[in-house]
N, C-alpha and C. Protein backbone atom coordinates (compact mmCIF):
# COMPACT_ATOMS: atom_id res chain seq x y z
N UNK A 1 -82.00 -62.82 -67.48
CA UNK A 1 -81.27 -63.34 -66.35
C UNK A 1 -79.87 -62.75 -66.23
N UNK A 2 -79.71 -62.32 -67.08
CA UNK A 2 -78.25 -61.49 -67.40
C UNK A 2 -77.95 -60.39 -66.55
N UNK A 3 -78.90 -59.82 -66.31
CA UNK A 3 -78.93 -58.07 -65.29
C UNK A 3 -79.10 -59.08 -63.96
N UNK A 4 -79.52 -60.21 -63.67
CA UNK A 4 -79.36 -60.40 -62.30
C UNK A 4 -78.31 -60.59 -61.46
N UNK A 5 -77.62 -61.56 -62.61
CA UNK A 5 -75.86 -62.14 -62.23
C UNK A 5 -75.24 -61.14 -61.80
N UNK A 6 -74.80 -59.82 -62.83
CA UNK A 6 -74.54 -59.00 -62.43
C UNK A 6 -74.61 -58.00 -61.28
N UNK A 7 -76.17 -58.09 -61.00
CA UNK A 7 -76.42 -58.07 -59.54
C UNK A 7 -75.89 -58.12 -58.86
N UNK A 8 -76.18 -59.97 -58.25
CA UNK A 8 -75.50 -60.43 -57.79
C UNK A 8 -74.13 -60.50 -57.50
N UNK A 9 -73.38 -60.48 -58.53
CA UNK A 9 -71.83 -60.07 -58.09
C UNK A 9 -71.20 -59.01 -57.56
N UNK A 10 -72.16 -57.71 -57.67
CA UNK A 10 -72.07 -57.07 -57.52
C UNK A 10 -72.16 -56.91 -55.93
N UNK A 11 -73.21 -57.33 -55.07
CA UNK A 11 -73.79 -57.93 -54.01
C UNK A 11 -72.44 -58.63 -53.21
N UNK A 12 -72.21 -59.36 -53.90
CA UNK A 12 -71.29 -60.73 -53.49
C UNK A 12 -70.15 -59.64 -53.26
N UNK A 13 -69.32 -58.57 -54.15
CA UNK A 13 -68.45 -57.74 -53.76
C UNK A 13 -68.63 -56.87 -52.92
N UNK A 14 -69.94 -56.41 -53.22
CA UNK A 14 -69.90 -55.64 -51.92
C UNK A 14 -69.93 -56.04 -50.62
N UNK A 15 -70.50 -57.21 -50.28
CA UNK A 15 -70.33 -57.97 -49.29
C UNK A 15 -69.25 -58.49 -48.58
N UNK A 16 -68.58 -58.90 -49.52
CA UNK A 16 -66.82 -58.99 -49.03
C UNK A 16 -65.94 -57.65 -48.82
N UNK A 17 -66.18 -56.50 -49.16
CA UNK A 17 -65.82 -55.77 -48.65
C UNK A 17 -66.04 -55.13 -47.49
N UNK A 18 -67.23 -54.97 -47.32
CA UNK A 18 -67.60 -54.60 -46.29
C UNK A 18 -67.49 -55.55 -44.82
N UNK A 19 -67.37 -56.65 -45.20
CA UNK A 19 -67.04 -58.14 -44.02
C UNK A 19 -65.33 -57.63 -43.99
N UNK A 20 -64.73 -57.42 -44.95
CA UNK A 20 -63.68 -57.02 -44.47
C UNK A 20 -63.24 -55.77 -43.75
N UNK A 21 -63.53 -54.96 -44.29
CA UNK A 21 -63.54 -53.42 -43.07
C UNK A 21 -64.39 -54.10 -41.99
N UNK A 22 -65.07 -54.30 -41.74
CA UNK A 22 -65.54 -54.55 -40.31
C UNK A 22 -64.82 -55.35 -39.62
N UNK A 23 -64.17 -56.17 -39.76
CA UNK A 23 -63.00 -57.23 -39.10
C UNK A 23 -62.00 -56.26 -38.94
N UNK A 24 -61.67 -55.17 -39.74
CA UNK A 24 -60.34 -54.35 -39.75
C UNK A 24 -60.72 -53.50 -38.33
N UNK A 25 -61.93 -52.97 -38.64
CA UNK A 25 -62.51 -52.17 -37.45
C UNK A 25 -62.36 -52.39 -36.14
N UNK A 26 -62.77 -54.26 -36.01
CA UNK A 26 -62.72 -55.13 -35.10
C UNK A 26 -61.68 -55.15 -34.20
N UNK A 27 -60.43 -55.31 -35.08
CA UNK A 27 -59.19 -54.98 -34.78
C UNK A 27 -58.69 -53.77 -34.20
N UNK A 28 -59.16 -52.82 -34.87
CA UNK A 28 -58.41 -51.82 -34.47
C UNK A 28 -59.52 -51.03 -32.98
N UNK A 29 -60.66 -51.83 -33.07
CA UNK A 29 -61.33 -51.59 -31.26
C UNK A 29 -60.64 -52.19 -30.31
N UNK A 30 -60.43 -53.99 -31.02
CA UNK A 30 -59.57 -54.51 -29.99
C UNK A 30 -58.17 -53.51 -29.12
N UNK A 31 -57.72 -53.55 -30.09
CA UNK A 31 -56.23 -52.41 -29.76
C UNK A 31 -56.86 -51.22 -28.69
N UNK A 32 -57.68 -50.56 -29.19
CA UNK A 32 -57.66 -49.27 -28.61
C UNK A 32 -58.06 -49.26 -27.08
N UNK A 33 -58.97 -50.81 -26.72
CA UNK A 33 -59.32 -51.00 -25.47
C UNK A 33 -58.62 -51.55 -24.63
N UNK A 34 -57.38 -52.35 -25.36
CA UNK A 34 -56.06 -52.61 -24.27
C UNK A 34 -55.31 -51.59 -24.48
N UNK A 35 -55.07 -50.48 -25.14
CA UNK A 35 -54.65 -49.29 -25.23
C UNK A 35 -55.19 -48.46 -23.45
N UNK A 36 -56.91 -48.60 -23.68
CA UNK A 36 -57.21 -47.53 -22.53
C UNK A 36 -57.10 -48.24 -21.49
N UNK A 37 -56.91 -49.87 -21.55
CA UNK A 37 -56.85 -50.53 -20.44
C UNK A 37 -55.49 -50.24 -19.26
N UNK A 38 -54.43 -50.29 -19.95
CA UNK A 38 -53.15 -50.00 -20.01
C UNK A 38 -53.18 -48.52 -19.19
N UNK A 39 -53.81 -48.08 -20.19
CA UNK A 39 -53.99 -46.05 -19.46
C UNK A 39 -54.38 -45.78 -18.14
N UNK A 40 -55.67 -46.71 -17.93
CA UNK A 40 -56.19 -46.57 -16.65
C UNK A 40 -55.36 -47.52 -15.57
N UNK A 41 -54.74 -48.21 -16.08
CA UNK A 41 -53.69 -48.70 -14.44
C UNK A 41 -52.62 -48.12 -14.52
N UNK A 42 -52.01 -47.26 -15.34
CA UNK A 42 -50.91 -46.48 -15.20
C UNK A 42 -51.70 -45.75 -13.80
N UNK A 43 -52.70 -45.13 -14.19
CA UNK A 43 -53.20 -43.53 -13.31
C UNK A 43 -53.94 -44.05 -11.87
N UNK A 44 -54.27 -45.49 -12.19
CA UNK A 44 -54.45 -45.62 -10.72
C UNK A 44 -53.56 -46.13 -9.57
N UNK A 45 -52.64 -46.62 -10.90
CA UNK A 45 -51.31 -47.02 -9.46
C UNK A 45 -50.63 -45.40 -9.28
N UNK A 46 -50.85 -44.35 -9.83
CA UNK A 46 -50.73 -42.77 -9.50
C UNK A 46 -51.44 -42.85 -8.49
N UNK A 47 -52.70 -43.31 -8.27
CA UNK A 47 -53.41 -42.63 -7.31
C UNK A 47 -53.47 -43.73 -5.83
N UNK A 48 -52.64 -44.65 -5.94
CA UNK A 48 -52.72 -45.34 -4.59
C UNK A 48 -51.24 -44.90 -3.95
N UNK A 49 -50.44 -44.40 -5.06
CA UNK A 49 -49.07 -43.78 -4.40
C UNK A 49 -49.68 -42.38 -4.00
N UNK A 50 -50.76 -41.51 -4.23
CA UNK A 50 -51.15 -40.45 -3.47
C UNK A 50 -51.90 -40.82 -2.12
N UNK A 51 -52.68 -41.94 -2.33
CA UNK A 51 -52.82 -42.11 -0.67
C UNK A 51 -52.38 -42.64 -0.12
N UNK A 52 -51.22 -42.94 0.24
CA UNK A 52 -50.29 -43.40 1.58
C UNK A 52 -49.55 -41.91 1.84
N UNK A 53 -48.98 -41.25 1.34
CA UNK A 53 -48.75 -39.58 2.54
C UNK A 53 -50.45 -39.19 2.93
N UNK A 54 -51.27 -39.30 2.21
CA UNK A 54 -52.87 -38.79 3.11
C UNK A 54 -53.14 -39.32 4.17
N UNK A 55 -53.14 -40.83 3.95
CA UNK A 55 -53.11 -41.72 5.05
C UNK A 55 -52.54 -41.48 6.13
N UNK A 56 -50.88 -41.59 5.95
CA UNK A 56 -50.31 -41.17 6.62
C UNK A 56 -50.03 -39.83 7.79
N UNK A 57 -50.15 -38.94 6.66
CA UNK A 57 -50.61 -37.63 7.46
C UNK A 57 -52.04 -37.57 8.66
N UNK A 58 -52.87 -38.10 8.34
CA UNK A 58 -54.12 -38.14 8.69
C UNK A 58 -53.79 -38.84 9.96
N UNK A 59 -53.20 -40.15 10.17
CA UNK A 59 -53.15 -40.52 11.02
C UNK A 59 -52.23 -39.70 12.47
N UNK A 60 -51.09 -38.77 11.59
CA UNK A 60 -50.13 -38.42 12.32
C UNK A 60 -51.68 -37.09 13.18
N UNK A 61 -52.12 -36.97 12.33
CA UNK A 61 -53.22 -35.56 13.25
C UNK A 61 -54.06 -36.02 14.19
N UNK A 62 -54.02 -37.76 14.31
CA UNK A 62 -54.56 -38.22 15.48
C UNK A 62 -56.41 -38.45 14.92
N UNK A 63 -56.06 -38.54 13.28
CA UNK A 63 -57.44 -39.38 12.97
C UNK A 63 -57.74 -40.44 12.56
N UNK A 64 -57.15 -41.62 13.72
CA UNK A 64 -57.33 -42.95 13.80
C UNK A 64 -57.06 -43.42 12.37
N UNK A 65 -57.31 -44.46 11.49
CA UNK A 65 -57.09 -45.36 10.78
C UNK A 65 -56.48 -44.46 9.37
N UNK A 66 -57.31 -43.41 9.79
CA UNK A 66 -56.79 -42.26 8.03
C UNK A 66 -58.46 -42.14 7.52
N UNK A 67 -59.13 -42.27 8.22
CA UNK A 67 -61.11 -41.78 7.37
C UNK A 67 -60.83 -40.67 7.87
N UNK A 68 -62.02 -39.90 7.13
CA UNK A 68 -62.54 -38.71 6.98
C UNK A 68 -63.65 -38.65 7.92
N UNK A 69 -64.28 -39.65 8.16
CA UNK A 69 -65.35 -39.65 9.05
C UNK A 69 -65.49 -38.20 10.17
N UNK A 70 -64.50 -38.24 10.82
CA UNK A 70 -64.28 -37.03 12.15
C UNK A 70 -64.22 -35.58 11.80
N UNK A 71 -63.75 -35.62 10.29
CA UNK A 71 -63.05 -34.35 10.11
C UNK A 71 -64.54 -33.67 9.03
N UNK A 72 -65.46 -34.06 8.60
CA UNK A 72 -66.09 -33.37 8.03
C UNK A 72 -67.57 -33.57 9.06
N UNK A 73 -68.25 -32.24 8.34
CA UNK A 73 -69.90 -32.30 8.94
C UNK A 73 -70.34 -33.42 8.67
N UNK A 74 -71.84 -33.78 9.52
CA UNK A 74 -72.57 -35.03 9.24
C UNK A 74 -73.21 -34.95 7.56
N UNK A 75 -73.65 -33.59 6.85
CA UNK A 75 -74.49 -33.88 6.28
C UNK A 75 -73.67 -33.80 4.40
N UNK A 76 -71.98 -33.92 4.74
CA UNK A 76 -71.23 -34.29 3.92
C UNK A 76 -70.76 -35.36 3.45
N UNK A 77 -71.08 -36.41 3.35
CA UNK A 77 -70.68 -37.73 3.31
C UNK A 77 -70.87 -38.12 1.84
């Protein structure tokens, strides 16, 4: 019964280690996804300050609301 305990504890340590890196892991996914969360509304408030001069322009050429609709072929959409 002696080689089992040992086993076992052995088991039991490895088990706690590994429950612990995975919580560490846990953590450090958490982070990285409010990390890219963060990233991606930086670049899209970039990209709603690029369409108001498109908009804008578009409308000044006399294409109603600012679509594309008028200005390309039908079979581009």
């Amino acid at each position: 019964m002696v080689p089992a305990q040992g086993t076992q504890a052995r088991r039991d340590l490895l088990a706690t280690a590994l429950g612990g890196g995975g919580a560490r892991l846990g953590v450090l996914n958490s982070m990285n996804v409010e990390v890219l969360a963060n990233k991606l509304e930086v670049v899209t408030l970039g990209m709603q300050g690029l369409l108001n001069p498109l908009n804008s322009s578009l409308a000044i050429l006399g294409m109603g609301s600012g679509s594309c609709q008028g200005c390309c072929p039908p079979g581009n959409k």
